[in-house]
N, C-alpha and C. Protein backbone atom coordinates (compact mmCIF):
# COMPACT_ATOMS: atom_id res chain seq x y z
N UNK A 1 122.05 94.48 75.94
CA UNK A 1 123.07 94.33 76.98
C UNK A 1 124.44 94.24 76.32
N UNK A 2 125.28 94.79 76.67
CA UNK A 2 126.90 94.64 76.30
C UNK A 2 127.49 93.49 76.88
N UNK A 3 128.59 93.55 76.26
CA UNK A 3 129.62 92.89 77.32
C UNK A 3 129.84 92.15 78.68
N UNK A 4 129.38 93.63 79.10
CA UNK A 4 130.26 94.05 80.86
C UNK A 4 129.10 93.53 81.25
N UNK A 5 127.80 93.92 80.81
CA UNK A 5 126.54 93.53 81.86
C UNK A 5 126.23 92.64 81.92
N UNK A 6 126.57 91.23 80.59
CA UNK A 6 126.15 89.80 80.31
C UNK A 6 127.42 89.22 81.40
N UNK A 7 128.64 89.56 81.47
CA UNK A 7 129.70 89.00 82.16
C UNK A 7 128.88 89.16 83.88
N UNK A 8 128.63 90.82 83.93
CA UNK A 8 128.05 90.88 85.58
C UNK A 8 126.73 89.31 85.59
N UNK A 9 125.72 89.75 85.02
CA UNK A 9 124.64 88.23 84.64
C UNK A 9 124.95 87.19 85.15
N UNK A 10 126.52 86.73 84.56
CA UNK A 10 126.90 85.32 84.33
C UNK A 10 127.53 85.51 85.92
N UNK A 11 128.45 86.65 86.49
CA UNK A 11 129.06 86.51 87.48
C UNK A 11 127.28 86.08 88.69
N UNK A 12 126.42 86.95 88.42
CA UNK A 12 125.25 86.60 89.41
C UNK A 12 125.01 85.71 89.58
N UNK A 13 124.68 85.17 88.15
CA UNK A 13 124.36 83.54 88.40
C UNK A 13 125.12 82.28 88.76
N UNK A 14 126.73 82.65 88.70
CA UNK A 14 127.58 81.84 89.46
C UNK A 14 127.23 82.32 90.81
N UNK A 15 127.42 83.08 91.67
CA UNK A 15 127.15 83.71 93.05
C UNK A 15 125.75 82.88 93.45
N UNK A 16 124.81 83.19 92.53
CA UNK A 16 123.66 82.87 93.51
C UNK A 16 123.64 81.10 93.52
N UNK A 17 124.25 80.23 92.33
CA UNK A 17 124.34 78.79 92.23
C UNK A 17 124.79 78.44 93.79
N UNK A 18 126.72 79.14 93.55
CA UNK A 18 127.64 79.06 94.90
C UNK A 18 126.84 78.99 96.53
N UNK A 19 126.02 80.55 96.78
CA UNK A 19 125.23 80.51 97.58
C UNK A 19 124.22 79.24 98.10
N UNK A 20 123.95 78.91 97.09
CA UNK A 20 122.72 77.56 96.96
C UNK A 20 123.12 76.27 97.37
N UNK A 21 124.39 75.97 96.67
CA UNK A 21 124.97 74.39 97.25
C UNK A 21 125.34 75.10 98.60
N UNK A 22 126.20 75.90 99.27
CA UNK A 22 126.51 75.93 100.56
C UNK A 22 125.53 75.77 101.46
N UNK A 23 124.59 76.62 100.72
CA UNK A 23 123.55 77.03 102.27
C UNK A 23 122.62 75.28 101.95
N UNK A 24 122.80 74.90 101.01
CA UNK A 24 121.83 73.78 100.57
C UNK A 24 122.05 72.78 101.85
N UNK A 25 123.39 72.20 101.26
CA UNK A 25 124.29 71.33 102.03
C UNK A 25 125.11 71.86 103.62
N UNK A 26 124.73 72.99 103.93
CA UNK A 26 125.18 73.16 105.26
C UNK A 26 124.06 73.55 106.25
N UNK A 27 122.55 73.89 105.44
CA UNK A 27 121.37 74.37 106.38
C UNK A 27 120.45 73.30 105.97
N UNK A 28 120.27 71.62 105.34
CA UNK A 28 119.24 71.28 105.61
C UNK A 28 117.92 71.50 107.12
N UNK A 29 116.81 71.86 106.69
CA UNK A 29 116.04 71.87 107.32
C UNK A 29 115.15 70.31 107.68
N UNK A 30 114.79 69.90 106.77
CA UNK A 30 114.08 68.55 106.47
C UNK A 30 114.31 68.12 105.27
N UNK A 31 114.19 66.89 104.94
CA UNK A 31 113.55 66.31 103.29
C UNK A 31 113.23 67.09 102.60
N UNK A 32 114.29 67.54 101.31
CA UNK A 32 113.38 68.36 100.58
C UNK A 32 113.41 70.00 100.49
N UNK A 33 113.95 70.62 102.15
CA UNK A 33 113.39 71.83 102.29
C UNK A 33 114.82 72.35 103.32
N UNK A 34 115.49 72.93 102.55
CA UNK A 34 116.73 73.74 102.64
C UNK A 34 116.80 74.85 102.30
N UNK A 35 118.02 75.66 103.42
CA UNK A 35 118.16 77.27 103.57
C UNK A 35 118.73 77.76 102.04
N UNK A 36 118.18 78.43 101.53
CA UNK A 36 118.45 78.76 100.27
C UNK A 36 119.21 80.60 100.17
N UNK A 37 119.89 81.11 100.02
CA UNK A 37 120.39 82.35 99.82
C UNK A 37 120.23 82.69 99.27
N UNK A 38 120.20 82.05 97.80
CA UNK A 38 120.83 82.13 96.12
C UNK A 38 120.06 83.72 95.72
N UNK A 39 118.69 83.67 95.88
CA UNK A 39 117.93 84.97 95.62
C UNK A 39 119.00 86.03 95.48
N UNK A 40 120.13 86.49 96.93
CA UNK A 40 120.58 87.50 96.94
C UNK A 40 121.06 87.98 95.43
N UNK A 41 121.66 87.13 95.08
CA UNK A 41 122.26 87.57 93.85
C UNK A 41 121.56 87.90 92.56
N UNK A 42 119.91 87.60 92.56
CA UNK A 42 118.77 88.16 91.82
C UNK A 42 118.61 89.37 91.94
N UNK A 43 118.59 89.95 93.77
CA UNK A 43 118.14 91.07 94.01
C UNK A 43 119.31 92.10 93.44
N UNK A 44 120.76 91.70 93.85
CA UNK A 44 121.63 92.47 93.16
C UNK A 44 121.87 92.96 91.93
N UNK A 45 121.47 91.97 90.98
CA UNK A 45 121.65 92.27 89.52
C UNK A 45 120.25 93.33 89.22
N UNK A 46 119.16 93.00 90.26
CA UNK A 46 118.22 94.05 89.77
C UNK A 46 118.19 95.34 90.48
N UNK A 47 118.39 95.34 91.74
CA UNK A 47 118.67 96.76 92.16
C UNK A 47 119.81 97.62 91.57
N UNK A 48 120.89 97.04 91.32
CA UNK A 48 121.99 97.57 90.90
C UNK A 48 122.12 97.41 89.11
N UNK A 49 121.74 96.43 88.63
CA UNK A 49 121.60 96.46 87.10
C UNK A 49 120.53 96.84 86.51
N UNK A 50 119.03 96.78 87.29
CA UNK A 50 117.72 96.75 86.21
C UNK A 50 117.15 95.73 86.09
N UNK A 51 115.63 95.65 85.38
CA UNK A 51 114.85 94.91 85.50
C UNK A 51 115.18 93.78 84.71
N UNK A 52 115.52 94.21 83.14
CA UNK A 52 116.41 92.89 82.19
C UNK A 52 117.43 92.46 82.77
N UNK A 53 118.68 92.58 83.45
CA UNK A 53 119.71 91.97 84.05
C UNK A 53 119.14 91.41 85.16
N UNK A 54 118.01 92.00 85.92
CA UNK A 54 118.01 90.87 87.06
C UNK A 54 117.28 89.74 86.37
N UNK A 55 115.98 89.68 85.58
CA UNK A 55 115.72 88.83 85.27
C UNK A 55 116.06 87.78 84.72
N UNK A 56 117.39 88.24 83.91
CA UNK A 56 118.48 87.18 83.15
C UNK A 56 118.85 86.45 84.40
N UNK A 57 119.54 87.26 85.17
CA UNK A 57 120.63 87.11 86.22
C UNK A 57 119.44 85.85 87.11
N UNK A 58 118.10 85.64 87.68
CA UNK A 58 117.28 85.01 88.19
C UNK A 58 116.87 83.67 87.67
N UNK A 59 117.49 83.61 86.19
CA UNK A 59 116.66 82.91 85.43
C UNK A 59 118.52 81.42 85.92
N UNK A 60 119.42 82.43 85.43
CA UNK A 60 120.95 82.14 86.12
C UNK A 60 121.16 81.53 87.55
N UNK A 61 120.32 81.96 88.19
CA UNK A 61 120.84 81.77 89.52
C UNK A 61 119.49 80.71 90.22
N UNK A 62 118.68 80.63 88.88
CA UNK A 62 117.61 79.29 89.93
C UNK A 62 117.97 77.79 88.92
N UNK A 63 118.99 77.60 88.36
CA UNK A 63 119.87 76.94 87.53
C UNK A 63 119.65 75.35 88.46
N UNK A 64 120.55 75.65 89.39
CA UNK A 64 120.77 74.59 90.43
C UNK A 64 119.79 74.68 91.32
N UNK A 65 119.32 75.38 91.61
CA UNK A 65 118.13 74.91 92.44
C UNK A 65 117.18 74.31 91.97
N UNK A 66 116.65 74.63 90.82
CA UNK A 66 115.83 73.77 90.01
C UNK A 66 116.16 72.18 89.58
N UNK A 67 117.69 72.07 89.19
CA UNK A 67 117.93 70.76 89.13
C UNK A 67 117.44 70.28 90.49
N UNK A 68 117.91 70.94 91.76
CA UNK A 68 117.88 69.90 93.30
C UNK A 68 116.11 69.95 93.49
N UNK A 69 115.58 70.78 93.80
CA UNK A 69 114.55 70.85 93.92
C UNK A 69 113.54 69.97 92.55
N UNK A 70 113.76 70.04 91.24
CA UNK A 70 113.16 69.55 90.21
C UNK A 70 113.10 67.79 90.34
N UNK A 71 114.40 67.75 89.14
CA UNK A 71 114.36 66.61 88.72
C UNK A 71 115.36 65.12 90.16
N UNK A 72 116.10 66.36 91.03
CA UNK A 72 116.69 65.19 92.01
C UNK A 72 115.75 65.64 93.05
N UNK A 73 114.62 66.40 93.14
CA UNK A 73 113.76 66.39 94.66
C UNK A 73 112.51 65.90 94.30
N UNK A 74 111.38 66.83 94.54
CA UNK A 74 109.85 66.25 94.41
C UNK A 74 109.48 67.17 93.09
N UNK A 75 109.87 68.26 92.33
CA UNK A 75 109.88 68.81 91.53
C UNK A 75 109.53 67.89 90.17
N UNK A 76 109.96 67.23 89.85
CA UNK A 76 110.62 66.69 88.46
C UNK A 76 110.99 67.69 87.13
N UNK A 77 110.49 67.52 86.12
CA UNK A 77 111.00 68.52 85.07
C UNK A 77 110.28 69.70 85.41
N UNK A 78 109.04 70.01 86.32
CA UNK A 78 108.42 71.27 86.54
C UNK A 78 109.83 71.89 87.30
N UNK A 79 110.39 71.81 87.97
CA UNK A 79 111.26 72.18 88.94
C UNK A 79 111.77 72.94 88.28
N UNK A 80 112.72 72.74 86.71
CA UNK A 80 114.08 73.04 86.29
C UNK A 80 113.08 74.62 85.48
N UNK A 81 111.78 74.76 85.60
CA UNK A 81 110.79 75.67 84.65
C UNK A 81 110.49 76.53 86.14
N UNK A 82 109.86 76.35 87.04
CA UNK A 82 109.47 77.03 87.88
C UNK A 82 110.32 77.47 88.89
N UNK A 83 111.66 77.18 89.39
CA UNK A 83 112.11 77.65 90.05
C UNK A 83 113.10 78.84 89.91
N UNK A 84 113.48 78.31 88.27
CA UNK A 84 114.34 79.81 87.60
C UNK A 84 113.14 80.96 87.70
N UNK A 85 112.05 80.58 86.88
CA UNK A 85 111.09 81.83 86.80
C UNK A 85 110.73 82.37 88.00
N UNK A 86 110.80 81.53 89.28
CA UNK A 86 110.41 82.34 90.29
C UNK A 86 111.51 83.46 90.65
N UNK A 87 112.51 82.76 90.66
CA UNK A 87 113.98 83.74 91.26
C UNK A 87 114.18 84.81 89.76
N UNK A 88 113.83 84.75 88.85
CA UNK A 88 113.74 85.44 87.41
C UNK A 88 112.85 86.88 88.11
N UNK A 89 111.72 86.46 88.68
CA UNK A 89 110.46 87.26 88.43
C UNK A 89 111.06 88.48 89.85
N UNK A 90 111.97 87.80 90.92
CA UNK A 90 112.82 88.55 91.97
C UNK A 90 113.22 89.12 91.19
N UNK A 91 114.25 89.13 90.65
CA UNK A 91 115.47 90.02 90.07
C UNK A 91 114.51 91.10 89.05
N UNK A 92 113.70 90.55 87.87
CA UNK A 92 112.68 91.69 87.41
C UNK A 92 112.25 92.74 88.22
N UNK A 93 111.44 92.62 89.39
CA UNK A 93 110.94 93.54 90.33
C UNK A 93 111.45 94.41 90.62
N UNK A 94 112.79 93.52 91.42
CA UNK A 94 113.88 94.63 92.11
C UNK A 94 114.26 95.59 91.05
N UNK A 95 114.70 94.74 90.02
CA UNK A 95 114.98 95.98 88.97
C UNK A 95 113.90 97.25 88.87
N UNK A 96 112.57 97.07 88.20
CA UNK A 96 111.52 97.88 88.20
C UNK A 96 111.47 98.70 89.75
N UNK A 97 111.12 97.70 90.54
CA UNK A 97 111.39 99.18 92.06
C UNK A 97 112.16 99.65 92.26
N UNK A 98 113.50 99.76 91.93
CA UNK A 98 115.19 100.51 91.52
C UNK A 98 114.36 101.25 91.11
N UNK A 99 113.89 101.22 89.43
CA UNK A 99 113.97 102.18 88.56
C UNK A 99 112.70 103.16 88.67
N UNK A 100 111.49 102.73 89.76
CA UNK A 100 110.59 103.40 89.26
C UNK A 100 111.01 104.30 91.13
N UNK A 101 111.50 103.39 92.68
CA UNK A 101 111.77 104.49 93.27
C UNK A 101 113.31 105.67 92.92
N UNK A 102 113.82 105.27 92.07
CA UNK A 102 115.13 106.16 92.03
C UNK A 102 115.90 105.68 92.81
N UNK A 103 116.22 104.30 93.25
CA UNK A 103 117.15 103.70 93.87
C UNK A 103 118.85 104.50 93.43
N UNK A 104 119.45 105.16 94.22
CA UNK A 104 120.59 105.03 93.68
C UNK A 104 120.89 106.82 92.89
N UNK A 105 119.51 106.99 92.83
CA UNK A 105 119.90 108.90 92.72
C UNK A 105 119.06 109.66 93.57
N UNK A 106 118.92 109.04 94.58
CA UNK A 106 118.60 109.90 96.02
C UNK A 106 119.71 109.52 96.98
N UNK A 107 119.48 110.96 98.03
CA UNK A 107 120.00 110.29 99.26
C UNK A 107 119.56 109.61 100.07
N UNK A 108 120.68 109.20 101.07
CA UNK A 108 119.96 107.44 101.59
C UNK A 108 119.28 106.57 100.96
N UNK A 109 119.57 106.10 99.83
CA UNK A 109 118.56 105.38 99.06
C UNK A 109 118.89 103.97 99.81
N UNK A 110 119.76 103.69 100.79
CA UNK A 110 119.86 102.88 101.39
C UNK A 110 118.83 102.29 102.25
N UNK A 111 118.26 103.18 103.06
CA UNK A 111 117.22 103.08 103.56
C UNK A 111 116.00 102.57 103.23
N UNK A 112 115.84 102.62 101.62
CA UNK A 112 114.96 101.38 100.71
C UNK A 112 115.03 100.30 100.63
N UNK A 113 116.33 99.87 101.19
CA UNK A 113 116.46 98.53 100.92
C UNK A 113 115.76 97.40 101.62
N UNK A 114 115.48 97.56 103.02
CA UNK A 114 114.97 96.36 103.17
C UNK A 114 113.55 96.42 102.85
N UNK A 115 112.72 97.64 102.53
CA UNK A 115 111.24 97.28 102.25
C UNK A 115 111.46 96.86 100.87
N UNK A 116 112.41 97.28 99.82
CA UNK A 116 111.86 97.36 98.67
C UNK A 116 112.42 95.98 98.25
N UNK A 117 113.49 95.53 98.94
CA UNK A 117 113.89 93.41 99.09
C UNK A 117 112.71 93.20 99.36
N UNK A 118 112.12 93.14 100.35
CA UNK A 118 111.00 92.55 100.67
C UNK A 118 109.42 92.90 99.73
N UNK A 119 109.13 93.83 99.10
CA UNK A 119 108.55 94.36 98.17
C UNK A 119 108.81 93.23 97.20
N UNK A 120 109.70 93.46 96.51
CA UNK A 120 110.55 92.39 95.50
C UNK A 120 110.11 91.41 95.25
N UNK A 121 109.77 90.81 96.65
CA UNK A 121 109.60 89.49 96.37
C UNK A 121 108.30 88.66 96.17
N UNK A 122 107.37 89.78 96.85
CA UNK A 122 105.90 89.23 96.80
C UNK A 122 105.55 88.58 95.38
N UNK A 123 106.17 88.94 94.21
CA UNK A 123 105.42 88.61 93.23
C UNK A 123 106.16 86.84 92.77
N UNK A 124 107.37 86.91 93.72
CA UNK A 124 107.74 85.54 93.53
C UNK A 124 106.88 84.13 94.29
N UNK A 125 106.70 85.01 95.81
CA UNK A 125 106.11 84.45 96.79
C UNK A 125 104.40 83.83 96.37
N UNK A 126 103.79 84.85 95.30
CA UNK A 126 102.77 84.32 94.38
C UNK A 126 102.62 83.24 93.79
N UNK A 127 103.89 83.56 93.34
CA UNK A 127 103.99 82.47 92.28
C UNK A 127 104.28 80.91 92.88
N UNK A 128 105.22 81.20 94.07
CA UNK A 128 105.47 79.97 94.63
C UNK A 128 104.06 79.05 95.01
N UNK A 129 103.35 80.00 95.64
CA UNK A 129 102.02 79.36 96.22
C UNK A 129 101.47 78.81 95.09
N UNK A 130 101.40 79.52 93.91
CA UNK A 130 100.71 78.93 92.85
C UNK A 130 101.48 77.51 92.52
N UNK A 131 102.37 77.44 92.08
CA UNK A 131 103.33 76.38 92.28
C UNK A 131 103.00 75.40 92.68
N UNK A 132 103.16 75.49 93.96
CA UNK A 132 102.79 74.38 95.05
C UNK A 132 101.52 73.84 95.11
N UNK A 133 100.57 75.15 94.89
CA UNK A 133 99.23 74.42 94.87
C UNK A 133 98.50 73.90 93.44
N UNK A 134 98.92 74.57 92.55
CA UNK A 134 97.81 74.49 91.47
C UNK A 134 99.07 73.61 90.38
N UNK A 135 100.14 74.33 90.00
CA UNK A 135 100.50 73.62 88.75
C UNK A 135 101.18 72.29 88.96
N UNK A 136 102.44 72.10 90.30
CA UNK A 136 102.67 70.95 90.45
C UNK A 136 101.05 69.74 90.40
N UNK A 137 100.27 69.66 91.38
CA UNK A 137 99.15 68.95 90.76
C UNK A 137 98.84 68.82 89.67
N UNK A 138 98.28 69.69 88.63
CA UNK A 138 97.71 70.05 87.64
C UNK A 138 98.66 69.05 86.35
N UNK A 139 100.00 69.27 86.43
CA UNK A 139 101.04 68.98 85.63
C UNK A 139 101.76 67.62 85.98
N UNK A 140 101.61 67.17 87.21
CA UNK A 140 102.58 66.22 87.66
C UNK A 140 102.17 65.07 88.26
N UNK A 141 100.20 65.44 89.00
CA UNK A 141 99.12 64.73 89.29
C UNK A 141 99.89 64.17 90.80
N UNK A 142 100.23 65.47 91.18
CA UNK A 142 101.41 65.26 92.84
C UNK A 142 101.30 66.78 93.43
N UNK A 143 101.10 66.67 94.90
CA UNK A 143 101.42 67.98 95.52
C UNK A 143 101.75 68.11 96.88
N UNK A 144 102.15 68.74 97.94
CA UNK A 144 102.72 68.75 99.07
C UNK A 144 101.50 68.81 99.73
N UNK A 145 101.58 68.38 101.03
CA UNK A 145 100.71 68.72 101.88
C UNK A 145 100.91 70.41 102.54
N UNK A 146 99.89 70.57 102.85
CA UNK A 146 99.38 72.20 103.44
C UNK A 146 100.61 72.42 104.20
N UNK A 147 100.94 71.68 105.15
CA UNK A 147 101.61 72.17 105.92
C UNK A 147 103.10 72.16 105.66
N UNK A 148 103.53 71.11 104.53
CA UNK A 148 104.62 71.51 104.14
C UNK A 148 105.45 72.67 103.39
N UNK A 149 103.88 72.98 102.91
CA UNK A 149 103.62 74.46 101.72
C UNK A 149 103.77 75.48 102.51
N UNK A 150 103.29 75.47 104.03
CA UNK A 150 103.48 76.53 104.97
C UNK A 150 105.14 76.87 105.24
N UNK A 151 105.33 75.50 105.35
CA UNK A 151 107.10 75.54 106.22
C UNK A 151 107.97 76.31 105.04
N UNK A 152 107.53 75.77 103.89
CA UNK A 152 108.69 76.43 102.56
C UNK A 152 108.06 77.70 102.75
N UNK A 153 107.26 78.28 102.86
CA UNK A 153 106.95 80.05 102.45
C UNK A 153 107.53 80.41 103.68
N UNK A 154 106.95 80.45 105.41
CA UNK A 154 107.61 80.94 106.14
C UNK A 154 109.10 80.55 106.13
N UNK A 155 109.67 79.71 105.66
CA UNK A 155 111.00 79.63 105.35
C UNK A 155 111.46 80.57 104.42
N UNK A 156 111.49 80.92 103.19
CA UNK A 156 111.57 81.77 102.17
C UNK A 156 110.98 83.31 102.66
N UNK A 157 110.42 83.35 103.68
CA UNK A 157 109.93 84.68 104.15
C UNK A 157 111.17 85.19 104.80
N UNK A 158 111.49 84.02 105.43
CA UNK A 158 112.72 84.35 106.98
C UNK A 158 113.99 84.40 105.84
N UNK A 159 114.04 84.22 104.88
CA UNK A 159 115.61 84.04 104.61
C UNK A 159 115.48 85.68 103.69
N UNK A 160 114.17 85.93 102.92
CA UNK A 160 114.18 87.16 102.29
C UNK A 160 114.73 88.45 103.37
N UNK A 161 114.27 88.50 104.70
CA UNK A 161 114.27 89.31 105.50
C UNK A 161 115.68 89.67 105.63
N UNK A 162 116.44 87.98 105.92
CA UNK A 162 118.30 88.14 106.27
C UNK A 162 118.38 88.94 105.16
N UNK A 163 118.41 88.65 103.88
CA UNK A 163 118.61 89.52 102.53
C UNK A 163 118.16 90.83 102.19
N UNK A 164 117.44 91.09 102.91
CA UNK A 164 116.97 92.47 102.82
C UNK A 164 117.88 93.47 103.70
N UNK A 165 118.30 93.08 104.79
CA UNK A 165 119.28 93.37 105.34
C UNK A 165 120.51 94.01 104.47
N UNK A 166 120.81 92.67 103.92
CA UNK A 166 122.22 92.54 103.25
C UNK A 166 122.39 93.70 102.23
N UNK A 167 121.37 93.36 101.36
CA UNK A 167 120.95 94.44 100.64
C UNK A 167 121.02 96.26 100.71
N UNK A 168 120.28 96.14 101.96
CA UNK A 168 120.26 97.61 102.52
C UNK A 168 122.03 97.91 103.07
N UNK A 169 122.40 96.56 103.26
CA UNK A 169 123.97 97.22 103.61
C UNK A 169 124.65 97.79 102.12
N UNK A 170 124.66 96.61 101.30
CA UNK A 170 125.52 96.84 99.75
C UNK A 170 124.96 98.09 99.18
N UNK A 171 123.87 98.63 99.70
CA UNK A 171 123.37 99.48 98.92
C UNK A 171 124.02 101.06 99.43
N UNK A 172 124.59 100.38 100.86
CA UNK A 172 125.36 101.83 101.36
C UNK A 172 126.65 101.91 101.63
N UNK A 173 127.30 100.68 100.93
CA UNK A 173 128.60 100.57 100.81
C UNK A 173 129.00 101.22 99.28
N UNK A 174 130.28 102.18 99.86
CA UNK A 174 130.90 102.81 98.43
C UNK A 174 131.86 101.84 98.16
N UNK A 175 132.27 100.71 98.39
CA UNK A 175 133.58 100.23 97.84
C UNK A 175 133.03 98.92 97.19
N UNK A 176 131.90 98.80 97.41
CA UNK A 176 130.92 97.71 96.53
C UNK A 176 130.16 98.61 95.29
N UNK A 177 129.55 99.76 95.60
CA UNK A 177 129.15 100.38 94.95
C UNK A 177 130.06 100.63 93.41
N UNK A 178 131.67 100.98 93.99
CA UNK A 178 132.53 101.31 93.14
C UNK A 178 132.74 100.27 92.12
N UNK A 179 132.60 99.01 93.02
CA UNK A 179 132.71 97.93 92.08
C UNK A 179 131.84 97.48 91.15
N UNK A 180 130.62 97.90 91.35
CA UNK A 180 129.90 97.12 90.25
C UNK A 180 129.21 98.45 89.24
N UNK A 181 129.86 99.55 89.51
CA UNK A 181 129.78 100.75 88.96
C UNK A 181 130.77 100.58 87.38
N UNK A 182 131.51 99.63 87.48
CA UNK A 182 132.83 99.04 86.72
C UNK A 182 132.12 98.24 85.65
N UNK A 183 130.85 97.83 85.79
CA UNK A 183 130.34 97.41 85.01
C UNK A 183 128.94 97.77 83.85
N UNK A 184 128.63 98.89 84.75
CA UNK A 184 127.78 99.49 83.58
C UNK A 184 128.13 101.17 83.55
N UNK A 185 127.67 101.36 82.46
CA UNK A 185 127.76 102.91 81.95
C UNK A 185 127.31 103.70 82.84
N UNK A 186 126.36 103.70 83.97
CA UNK A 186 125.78 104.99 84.34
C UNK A 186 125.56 104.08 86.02
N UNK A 187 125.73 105.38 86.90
CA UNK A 187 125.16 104.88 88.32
C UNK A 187 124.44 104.15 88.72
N UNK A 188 123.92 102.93 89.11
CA UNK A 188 122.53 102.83 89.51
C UNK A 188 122.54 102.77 91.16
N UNK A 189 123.36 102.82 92.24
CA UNK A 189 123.03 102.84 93.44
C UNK A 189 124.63 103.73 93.87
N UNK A 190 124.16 105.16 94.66
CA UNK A 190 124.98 105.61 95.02
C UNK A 190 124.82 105.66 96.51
N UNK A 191 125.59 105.50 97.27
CA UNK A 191 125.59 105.26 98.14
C UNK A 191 125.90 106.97 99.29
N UNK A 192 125.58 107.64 100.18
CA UNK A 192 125.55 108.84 100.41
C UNK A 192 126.98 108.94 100.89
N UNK A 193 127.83 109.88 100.65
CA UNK A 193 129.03 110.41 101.56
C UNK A 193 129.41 111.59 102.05
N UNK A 194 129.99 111.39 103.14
CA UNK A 194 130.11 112.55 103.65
C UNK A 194 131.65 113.28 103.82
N UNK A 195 131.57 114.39 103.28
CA UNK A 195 133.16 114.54 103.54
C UNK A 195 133.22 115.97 104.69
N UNK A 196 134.29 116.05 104.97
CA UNK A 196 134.51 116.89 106.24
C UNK A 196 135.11 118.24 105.48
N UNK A 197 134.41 119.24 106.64
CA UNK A 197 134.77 120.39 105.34
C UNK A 197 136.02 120.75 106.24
N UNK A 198 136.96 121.56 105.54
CA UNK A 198 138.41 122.07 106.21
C UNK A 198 138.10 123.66 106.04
């Protein structure tokens, strides 16, 4: 990675932190279990950077959530380990389904976006369950009840969806496109245009 792409990284992982205290502290749900955004900025660094930048960028952006969730929620030190790797293992994906559908050198590649957000994430959504069920116990000799395990996934389901959205928009915006085009050497999401013939 150069420069430009460790600076984009570091900018993700400020974005997705930022995202996290707002939505933290302005969407409690219950004890414990708050509207989280932060992902977006996983999925960005990997659709638009690749599978190594999102994963950096994931590992960046589950920073603070891991402290809240870890060591100041029910987490403890598992928290500050499992919650980067989950949002890590987002940003990996997205990258890899960028690169293996051609995100970004087709037309409408916009139109990928919300399956392939939502694609993205299953392998985090794995991991979470595993999480919840097997290693917090296993490691901490503590675990949530069933139904609290339910509320965080259909929660994290519903907020991937808003993001998949979002996604599919940035992915067909040229003046976002332009911008983060500023940061690496070669295209990765072009967005389609149309010009009017004279």
């Amino acid at each position: 990675m150069n420069a430009k792409e460790i600076a984009f990284a570091l900018m993700m992982g400020a974005l997705g932190n930022t995202l996290f205290a707002i939505s933290f502290y302005l969407g409690p749900i219950s004890p414990g279990i708050a509207l989280d955004f932060s992902l977006i900025a996983a999925f960005i660094a990997g659709f638009f950077g690749g599978p190594a930048l999102g994963f950096i960028s994931g590992l960046l952006v589950g920073a603070l959530p891991g402290i809240m969730f870890g060591p100041l929620g029910f987490g403890s030190w598992l928290g500050l380990i499992g919650l980067p790797l989950g949002k890590a293992l987002s940003g990996l994906t997205s990258g890899l389904i960028a690169k293996s559908l051609s995100l970004g050198q087709k037309p409408r590649s916009s139109l990928l976006g919300i399956p392939a957000t939502l694609l993205a994430y299953v392998p985090e959504a794995i991991f979470t369950y595993a999480y919840f069920v097997y290693l917090m116990p296993f490691f901490l000799a503590q675990g949530l009840e069933t139904t609290i395990i339910i509320a965080i996934m259909l929660k994290a389901i519903g907020e991937v969806i808003i993001m998949s959205v979002i996604i599919a928009a940035l992915m067909g915006n040229k003046g976002f496109n332009d911008f983060v085009r500023t940061f690496f050497s070669r295209t990765r999401i072009t967005p389609e245009t149309t010009t009017a013939e004279k």
